[in-house]
PDB file of N, CA and C in Angstrom:
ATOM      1  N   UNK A   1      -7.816 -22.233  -6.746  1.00  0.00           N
ATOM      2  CA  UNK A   1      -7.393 -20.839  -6.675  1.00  0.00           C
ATOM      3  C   UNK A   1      -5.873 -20.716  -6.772  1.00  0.00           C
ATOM      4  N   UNK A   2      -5.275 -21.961  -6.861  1.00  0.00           N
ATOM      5  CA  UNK A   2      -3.998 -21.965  -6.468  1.00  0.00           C
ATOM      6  C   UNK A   2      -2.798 -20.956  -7.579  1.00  0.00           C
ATOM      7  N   UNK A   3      -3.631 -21.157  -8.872  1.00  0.00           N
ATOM      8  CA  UNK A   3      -3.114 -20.852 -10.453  1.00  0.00           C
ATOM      9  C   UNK A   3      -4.086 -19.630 -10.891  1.00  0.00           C
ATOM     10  N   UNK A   4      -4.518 -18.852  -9.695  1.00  0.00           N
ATOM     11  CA  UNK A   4      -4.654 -17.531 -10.157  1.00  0.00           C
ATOM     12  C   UNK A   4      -3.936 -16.756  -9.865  1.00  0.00           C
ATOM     13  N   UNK A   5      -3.834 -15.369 -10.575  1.00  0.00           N
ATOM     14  CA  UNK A   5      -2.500 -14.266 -10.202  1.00  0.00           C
ATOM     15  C   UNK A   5      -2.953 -13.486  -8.747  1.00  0.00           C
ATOM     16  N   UNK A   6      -1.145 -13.379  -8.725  1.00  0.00           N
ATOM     17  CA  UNK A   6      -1.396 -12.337  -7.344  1.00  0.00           C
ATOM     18  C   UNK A   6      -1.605 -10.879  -7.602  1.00  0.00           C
ATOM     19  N   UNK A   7      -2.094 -10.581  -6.575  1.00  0.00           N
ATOM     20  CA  UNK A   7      -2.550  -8.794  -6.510  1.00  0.00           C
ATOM     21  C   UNK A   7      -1.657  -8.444  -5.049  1.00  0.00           C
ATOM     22  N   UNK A   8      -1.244  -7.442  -5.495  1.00  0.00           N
ATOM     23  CA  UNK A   8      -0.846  -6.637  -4.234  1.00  0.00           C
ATOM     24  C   UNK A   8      -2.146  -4.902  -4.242  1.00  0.00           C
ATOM     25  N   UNK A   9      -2.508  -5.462  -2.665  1.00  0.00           N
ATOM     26  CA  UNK A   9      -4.063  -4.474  -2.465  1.00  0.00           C
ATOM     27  C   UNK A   9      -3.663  -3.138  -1.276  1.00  0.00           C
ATOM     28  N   UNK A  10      -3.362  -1.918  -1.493  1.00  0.00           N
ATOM     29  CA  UNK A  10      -3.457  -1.400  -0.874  1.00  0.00           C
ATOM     30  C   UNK A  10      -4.649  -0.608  -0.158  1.00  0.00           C
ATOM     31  N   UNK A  11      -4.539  -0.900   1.480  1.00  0.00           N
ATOM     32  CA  UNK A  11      -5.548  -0.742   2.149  1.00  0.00           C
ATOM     33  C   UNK A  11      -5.619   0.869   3.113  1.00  0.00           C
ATOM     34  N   UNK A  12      -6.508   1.505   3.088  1.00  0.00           N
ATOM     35  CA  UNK A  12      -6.630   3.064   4.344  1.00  0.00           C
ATOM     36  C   UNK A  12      -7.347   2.785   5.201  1.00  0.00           C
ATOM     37  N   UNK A  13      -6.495   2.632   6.431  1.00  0.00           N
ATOM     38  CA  UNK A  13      -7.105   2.719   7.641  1.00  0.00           C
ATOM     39  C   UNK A  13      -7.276   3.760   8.609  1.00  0.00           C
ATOM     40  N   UNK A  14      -7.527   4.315   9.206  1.00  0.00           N
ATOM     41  CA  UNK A  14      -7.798   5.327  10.466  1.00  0.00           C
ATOM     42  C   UNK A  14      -8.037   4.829  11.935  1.00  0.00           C
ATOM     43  N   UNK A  15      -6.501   4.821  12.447  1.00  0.00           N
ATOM     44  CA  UNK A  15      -6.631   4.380  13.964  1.00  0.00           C
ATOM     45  C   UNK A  15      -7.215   5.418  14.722  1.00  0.00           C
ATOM     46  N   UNK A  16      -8.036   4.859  15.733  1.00  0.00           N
ATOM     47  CA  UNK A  16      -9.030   5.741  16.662  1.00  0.00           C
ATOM     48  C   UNK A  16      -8.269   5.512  18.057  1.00  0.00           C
ATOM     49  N   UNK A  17      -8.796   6.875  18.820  1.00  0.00           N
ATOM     50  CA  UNK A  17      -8.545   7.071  20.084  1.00  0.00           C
ATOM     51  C   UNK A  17      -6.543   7.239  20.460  1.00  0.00           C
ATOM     52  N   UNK A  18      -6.320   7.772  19.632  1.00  0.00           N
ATOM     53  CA  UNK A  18      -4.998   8.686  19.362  1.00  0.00           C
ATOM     54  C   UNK A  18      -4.786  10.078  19.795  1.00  0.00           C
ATOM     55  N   UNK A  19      -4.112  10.510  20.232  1.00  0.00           N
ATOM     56  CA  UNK A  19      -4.528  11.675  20.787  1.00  0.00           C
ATOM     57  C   UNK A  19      -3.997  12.774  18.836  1.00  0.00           C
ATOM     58  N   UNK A  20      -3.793  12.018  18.069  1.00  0.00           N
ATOM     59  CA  UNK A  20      -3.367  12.919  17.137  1.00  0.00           C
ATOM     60  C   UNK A  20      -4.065  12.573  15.588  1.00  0.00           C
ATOM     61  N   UNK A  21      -4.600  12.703  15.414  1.00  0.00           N
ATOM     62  CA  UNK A  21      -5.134  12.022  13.428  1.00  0.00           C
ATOM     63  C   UNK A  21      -4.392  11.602  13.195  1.00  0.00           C
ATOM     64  N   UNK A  22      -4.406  10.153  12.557  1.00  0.00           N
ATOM     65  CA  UNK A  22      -3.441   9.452  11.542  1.00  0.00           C
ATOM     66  C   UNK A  22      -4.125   8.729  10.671  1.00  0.00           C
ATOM     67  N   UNK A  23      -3.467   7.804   9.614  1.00  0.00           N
ATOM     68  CA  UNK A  23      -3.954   6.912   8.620  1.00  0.00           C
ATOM     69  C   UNK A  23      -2.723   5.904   8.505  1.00  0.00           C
ATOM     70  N   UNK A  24      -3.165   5.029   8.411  1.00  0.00           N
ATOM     71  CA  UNK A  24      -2.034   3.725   8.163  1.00  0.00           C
ATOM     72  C   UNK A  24      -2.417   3.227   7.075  1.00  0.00           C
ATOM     73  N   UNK A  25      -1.335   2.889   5.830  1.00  0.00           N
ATOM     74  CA  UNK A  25      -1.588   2.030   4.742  1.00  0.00           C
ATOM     75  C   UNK A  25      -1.159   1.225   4.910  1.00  0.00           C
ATOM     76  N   UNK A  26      -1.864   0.230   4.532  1.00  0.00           N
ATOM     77  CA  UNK A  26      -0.768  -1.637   4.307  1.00  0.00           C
ATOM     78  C   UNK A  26      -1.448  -2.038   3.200  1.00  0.00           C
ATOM     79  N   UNK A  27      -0.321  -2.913   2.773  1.00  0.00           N
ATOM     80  CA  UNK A  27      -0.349  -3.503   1.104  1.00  0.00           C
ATOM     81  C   UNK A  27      -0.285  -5.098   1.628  1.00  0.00           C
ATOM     82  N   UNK A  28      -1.424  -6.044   1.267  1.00  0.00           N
ATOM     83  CA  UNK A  28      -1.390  -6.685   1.594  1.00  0.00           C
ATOM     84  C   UNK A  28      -1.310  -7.801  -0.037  1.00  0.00           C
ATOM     85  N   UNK A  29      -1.334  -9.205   0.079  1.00  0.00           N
ATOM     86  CA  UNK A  29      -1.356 -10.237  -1.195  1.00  0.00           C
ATOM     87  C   UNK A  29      -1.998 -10.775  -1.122  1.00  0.00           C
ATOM     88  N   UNK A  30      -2.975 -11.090  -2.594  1.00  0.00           N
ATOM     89  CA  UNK A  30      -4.151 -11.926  -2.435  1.00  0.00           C
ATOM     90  C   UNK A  30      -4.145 -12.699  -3.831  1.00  0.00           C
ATOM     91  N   UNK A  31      -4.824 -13.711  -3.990  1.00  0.00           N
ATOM     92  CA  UNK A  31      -5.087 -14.484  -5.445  1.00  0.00           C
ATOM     93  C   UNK A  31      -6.436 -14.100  -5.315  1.00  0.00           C
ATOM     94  N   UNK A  32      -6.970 -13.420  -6.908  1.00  0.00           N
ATOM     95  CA  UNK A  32      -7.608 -13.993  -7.124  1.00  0.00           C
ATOM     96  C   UNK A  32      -7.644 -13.942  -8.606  1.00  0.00           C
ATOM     97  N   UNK A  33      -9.145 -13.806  -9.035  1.00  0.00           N
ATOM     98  CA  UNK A  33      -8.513 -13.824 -10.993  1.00  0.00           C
ATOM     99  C   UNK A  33      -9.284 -12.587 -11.770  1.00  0.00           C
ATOM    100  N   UNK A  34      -9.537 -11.505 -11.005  1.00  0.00           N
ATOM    101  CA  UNK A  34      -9.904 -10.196 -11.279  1.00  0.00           C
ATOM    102  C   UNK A  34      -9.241  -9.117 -10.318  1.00  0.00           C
ATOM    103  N   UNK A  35      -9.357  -8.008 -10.427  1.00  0.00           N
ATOM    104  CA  UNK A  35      -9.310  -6.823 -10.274  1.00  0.00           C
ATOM    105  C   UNK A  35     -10.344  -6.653  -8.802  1.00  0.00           C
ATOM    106  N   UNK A  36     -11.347  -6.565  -9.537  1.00  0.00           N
ATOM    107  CA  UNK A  36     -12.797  -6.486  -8.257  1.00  0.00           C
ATOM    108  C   UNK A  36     -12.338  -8.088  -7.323  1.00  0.00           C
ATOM    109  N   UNK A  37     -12.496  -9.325  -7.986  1.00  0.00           N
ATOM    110  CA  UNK A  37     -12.160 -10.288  -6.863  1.00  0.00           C
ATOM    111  C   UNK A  37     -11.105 -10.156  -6.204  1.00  0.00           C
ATOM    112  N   UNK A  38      -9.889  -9.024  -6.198  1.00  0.00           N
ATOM    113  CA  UNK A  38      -8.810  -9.130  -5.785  1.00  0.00           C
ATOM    114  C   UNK A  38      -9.343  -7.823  -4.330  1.00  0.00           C
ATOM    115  N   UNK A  39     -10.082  -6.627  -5.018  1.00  0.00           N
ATOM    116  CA  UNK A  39     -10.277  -5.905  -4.096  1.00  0.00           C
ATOM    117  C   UNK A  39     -11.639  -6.539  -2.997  1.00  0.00           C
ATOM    118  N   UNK A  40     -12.362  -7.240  -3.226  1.00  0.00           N
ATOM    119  CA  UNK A  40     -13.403  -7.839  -2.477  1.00  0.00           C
ATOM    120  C   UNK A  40     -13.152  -8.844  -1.347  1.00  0.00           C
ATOM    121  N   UNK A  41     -11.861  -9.606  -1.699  1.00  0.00           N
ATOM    122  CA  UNK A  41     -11.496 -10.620  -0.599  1.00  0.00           C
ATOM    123  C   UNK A  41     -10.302  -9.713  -0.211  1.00  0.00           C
ATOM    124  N   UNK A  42      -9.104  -8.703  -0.100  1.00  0.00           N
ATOM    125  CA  UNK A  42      -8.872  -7.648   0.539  1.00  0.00           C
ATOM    126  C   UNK A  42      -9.870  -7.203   1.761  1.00  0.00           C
ATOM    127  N   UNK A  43     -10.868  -6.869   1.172  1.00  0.00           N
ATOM    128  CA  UNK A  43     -11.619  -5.900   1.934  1.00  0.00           C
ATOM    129  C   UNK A  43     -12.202  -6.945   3.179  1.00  0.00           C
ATOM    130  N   UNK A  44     -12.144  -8.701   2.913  1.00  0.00           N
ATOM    131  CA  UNK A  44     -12.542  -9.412   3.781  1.00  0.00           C
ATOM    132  C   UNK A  44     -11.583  -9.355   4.646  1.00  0.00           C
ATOM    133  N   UNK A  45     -10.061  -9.620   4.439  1.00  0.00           N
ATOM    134  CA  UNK A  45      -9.030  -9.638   4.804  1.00  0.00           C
ATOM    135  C   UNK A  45      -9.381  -8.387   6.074  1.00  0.00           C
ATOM    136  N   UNK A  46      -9.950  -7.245   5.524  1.00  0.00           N
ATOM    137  CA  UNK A  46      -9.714  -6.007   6.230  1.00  0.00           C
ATOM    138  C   UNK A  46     -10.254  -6.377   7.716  1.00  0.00           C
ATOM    139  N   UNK A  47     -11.490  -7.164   7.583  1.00  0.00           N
ATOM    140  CA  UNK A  47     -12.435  -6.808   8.715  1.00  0.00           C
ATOM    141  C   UNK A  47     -11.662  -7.677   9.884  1.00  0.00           C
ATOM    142  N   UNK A  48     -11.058  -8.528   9.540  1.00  0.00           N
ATOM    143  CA  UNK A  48      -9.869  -9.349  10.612  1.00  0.00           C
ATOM    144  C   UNK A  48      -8.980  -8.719  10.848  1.00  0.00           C
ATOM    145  N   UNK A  49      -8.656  -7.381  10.539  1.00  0.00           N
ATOM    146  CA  UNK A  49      -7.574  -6.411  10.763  1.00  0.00           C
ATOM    147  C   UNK A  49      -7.805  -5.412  11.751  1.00  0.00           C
ATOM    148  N   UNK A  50      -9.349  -4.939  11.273  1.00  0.00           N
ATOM    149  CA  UNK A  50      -9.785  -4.002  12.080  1.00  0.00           C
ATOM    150  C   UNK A  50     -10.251  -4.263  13.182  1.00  0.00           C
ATOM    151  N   UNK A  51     -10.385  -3.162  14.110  1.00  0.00           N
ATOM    152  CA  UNK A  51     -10.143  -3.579  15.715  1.00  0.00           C
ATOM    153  C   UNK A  51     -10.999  -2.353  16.688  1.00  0.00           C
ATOM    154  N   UNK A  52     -11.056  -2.298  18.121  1.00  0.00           N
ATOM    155  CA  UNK A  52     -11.567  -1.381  18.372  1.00  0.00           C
ATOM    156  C   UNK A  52     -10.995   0.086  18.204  1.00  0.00           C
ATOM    157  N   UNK A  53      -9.577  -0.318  17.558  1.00  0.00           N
ATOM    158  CA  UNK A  53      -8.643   1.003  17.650  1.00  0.00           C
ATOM    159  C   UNK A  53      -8.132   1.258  16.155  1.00  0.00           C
ATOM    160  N   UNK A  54      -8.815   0.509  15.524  1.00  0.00           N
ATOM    161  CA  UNK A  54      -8.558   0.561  13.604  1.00  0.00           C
ATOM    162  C   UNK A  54      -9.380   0.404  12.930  1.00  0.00           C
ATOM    163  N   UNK A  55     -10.292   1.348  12.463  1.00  0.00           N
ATOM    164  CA  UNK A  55     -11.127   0.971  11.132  1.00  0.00           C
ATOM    165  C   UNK A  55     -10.870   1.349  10.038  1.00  0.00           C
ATOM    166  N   UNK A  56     -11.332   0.614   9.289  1.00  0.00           N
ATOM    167  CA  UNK A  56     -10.990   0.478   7.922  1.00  0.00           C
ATOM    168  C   UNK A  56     -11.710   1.677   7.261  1.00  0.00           C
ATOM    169  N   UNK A  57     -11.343   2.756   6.261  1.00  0.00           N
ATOM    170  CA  UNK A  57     -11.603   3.783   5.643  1.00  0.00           C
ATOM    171  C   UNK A  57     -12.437   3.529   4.409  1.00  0.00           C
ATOM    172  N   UNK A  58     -12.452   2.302   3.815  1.00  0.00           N
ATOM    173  CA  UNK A  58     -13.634   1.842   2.642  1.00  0.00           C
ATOM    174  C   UNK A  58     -12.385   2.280   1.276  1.00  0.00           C
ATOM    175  N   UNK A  59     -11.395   2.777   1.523  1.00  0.00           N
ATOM    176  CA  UNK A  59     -10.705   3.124   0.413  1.00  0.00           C
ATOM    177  C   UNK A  59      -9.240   1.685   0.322  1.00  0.00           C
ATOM    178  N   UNK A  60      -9.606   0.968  -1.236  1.00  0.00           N
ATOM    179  CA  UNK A  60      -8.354  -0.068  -1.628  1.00  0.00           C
ATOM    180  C   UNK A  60      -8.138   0.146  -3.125  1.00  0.00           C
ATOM    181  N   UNK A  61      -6.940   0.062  -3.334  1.00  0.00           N
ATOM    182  CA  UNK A  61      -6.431   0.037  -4.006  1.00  0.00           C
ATOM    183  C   UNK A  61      -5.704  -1.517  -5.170  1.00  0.00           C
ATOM    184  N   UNK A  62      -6.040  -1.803  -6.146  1.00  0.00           N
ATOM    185  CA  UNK A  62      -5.005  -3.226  -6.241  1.00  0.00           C
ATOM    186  C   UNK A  62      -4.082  -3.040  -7.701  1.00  0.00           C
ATOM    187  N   UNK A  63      -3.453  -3.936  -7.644  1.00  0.00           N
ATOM    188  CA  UNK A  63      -1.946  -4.269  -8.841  1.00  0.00           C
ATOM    189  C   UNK A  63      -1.526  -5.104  -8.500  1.00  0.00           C
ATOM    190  N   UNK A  64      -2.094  -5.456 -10.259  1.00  0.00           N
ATOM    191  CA  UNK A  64      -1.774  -6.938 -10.613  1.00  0.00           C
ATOM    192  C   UNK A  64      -0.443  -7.353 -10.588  1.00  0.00           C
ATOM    193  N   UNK A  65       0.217  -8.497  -9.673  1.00  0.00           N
ATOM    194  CA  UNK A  65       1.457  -8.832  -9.944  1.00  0.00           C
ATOM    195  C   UNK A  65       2.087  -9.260 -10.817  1.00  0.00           C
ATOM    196  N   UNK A  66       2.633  -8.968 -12.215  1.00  0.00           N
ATOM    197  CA  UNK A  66       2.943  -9.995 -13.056  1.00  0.00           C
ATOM    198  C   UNK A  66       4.360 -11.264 -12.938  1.00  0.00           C
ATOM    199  N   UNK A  67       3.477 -12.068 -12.891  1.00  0.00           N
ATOM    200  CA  UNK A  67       4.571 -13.029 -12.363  1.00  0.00           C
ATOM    201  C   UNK A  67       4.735 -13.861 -13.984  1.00  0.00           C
ATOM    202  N   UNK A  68       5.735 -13.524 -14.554  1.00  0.00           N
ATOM    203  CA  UNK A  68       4.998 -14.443 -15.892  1.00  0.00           C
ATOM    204  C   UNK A  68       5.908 -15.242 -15.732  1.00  0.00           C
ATOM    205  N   UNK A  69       6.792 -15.415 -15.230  1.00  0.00           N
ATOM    206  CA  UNK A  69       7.664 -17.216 -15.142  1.00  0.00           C
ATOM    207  C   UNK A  69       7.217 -17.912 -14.121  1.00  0.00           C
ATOM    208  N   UNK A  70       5.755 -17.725 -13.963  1.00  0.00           N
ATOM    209  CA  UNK A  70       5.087 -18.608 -12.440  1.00  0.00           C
ATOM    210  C   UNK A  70       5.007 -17.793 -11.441  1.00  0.00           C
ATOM    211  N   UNK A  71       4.551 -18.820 -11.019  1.00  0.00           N
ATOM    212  CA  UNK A  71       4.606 -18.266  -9.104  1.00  0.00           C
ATOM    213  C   UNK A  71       6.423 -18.396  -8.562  1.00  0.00           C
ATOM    214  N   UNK A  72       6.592 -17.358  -8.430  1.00  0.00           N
ATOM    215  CA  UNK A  72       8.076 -16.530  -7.906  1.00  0.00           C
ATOM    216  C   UNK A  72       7.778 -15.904  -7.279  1.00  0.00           C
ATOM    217  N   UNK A  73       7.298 -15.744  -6.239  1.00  0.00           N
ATOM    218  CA  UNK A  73       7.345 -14.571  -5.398  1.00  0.00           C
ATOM    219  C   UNK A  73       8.128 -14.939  -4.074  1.00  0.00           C
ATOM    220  N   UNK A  74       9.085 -13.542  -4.484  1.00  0.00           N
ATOM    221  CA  UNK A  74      10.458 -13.747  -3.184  1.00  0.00           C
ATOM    222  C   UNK A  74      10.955 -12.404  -3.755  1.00  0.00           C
ATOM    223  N   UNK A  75      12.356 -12.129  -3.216  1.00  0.00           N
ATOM    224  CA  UNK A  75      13.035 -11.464  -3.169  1.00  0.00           C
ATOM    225  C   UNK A  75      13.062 -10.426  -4.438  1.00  0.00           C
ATOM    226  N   UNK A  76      12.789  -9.060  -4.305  1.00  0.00           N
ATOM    227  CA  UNK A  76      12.910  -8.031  -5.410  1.00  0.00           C
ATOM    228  C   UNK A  76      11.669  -8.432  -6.505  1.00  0.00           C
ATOM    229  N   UNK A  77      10.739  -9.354  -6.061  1.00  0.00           N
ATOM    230  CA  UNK A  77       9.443  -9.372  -6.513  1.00  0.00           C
ATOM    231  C   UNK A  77       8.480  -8.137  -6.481  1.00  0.00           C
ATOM    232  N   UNK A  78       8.369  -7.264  -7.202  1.00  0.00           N
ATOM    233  CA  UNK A  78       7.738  -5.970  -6.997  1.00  0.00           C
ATOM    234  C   UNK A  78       6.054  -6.443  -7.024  1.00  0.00           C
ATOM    235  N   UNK A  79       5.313  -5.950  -5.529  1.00  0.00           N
ATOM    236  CA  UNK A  79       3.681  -6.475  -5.052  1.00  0.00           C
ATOM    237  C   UNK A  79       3.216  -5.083  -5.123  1.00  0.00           C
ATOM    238  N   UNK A  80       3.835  -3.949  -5.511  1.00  0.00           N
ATOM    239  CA  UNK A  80       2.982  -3.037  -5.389  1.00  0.00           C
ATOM    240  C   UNK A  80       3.387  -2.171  -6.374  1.00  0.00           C
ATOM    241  N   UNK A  81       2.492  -0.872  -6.737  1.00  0.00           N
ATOM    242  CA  UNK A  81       3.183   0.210  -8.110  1.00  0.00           C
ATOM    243  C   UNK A  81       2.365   1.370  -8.053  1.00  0.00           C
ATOM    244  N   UNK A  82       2.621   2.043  -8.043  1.00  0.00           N
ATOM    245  CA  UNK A  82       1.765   3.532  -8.025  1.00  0.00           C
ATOM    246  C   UNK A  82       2.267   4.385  -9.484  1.00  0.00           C
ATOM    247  N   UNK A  83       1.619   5.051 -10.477  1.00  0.00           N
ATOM    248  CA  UNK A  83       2.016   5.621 -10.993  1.00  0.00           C
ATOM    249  C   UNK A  83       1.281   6.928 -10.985  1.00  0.00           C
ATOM    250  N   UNK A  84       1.616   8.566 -10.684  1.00  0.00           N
ATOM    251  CA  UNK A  84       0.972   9.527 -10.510  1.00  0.00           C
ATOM    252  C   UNK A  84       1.479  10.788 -11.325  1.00  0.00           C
ATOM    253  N   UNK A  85       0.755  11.206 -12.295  1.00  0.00           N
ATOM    254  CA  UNK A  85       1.570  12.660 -12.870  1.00  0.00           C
ATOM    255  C   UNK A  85       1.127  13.238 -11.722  1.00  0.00           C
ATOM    256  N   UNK A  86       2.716  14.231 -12.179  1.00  0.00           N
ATOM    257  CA  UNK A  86       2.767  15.355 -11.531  1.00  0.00           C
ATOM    258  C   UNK A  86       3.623  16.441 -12.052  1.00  0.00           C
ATOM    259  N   UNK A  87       3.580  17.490 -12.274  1.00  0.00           N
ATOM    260  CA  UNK A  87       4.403  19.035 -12.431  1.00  0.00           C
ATOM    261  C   UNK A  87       5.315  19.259 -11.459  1.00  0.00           C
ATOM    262  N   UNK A  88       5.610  18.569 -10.639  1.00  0.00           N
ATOM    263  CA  UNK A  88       6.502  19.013  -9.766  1.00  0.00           C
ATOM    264  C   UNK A  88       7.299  18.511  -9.164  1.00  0.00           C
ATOM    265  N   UNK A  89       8.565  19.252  -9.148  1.00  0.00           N
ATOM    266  CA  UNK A  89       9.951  18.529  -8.767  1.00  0.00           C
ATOM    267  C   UNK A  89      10.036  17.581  -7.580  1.00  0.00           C
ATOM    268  N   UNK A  90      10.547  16.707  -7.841  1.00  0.00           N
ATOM    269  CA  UNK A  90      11.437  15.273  -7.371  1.00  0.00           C
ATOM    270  C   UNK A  90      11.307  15.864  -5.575  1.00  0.00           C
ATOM    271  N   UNK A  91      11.630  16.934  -5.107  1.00  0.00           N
ATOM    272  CA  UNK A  91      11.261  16.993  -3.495  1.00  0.00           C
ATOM    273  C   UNK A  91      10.196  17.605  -3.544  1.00  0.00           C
ATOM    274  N   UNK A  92       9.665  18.342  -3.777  1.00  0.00           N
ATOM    275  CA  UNK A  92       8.120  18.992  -3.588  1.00  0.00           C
ATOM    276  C   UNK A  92       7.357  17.701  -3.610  1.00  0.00           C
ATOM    277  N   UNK A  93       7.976  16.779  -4.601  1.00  0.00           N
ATOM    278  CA  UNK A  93       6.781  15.597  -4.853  1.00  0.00           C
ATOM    279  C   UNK A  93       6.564  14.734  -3.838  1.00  0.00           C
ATOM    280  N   UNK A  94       8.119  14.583  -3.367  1.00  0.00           N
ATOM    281  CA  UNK A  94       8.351  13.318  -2.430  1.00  0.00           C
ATOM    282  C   UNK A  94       7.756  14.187  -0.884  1.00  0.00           C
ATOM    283  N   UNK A  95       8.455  15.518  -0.892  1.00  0.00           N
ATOM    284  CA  UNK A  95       7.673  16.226   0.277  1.00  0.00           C
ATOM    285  C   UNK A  95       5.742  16.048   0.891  1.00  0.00           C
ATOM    286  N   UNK A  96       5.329  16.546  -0.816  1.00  0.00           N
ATOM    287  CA  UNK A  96       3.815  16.510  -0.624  1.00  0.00           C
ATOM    288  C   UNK A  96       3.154  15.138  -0.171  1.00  0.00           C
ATOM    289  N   UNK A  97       3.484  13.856  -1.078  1.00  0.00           N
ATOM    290  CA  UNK A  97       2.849  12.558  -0.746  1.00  0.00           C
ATOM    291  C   UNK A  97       3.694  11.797  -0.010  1.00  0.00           C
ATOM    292  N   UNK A  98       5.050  11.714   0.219  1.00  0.00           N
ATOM    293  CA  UNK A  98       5.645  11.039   1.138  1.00  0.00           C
ATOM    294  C   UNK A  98       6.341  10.801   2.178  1.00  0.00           C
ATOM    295  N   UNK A  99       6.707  12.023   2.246  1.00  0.00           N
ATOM    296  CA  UNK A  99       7.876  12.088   3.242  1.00  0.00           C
ATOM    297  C   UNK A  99       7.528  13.862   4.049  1.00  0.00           C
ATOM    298  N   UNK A 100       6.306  13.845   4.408  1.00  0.00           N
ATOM    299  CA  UNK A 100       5.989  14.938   4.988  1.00  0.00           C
ATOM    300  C   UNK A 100       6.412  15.097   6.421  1.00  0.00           C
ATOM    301  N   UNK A 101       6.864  14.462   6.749  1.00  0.00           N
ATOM    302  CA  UNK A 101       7.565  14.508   8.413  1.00  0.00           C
ATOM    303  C   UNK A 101       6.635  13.992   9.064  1.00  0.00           C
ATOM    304  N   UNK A 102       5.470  13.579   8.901  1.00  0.00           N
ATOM    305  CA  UNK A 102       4.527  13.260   9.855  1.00  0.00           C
ATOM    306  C   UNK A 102       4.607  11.562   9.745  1.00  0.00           C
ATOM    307  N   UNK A 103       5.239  11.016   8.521  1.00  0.00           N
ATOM    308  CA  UNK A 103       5.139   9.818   8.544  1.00  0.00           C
ATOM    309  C   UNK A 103       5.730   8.992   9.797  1.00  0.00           C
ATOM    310  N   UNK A 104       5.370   7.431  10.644  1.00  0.00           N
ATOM    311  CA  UNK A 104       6.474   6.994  11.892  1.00  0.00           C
ATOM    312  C   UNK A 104       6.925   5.958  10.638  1.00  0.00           C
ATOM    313  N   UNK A 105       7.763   5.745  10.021  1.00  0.00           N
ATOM    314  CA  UNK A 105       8.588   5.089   9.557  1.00  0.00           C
ATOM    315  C   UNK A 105      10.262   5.793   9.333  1.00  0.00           C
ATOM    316  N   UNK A 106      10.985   5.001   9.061  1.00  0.00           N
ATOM    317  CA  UNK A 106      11.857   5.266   8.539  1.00  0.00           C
ATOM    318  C   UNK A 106      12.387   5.091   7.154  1.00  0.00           C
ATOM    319  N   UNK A 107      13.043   6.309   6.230  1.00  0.00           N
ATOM    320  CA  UNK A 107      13.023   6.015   5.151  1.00  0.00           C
ATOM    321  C   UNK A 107      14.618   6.782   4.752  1.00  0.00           C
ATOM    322  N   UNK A 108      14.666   6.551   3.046  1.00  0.00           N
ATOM    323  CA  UNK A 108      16.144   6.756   2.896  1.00  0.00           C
ATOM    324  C   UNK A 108      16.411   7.943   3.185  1.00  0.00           C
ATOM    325  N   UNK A 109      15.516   8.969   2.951  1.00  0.00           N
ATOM    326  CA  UNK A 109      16.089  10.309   3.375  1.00  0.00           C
ATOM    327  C   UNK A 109      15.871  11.062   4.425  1.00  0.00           C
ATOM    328  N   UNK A 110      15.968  10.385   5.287  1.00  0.00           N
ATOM    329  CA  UNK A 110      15.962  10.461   6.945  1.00  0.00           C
ATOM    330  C   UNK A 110      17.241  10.803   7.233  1.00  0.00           C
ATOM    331  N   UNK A 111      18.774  10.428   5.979  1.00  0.00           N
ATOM    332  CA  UNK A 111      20.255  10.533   6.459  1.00  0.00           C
ATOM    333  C   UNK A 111      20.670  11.822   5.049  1.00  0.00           C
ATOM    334  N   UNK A 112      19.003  11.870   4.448  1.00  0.00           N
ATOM    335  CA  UNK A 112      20.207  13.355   3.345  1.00  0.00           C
ATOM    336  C   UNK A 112      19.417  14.171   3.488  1.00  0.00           C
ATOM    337  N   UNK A 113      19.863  15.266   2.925  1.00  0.00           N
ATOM    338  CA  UNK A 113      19.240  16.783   2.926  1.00  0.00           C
ATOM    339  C   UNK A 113      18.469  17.244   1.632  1.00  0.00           C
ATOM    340  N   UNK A 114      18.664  16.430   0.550  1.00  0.00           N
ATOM    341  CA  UNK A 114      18.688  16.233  -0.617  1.00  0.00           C
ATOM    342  C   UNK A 114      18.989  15.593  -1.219  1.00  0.00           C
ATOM    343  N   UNK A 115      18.192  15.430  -2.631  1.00  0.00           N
ATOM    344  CA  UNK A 115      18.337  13.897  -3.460  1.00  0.00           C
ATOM    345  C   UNK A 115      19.057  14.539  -4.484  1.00  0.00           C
ATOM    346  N   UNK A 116      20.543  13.306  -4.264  1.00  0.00           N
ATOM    347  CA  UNK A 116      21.585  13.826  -5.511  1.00  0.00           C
ATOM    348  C   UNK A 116      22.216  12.337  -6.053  1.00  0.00           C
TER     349      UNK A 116
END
């Protein structure tokens, strides 16, 4: 398995017994040498994740890493990619899917008011 490609698999979870609804994504790395084998051993990955206070939502996602000068994976190695049309401007966009205030992370525009 060693000389198959990596996948970066994004996973939806739903932590329980919160006093508030949430969902947690994590992008996790896997070899294997498909698409489906990449989302199937993910989803094994999942059940060692999940807990009495995290289950797994049945929803993954994967992307293929292209590593074409080998196995490199380190620094500014991109494991994940989303690509989504949309009609709508650069903050409405980032507002609607990312940065709705409800997220607990921290991100770059936590210090601007606007993207300039």
């Amino acid at each position: 398995m060693q000389n198959e490609p990596w996948y970066g698999v994004r996973l939806v979870y739903q932590p329980t017994g919160t006093s508030r609804q949430a969902y947690e994504e994590r992008v996790i790395l896997v070899r294997a040498d498909s698409y489906d084998a990449a989302l199937a051993l993910a989803e094994q990955y999942s059940k060692d994740y999940e807990s009495e206070t995290t289950i797994y939502t049945g929803y993954a996602m994967a992307f293929h890493i292209f590593d074409e000068d080998g196995p490199a994976l380190g620094p500014g190695v991109e494991v994940f990619s989303l690509i989504r049309e949309s009609n709508m401007d650069i903050d409405a966009y980032l507002d609607r899917f990312h940065d709705t205030g409800s997220e607990c992370c921290r991100n770059t525009r936590d210090d601007e008011s606007e993207i300039g």
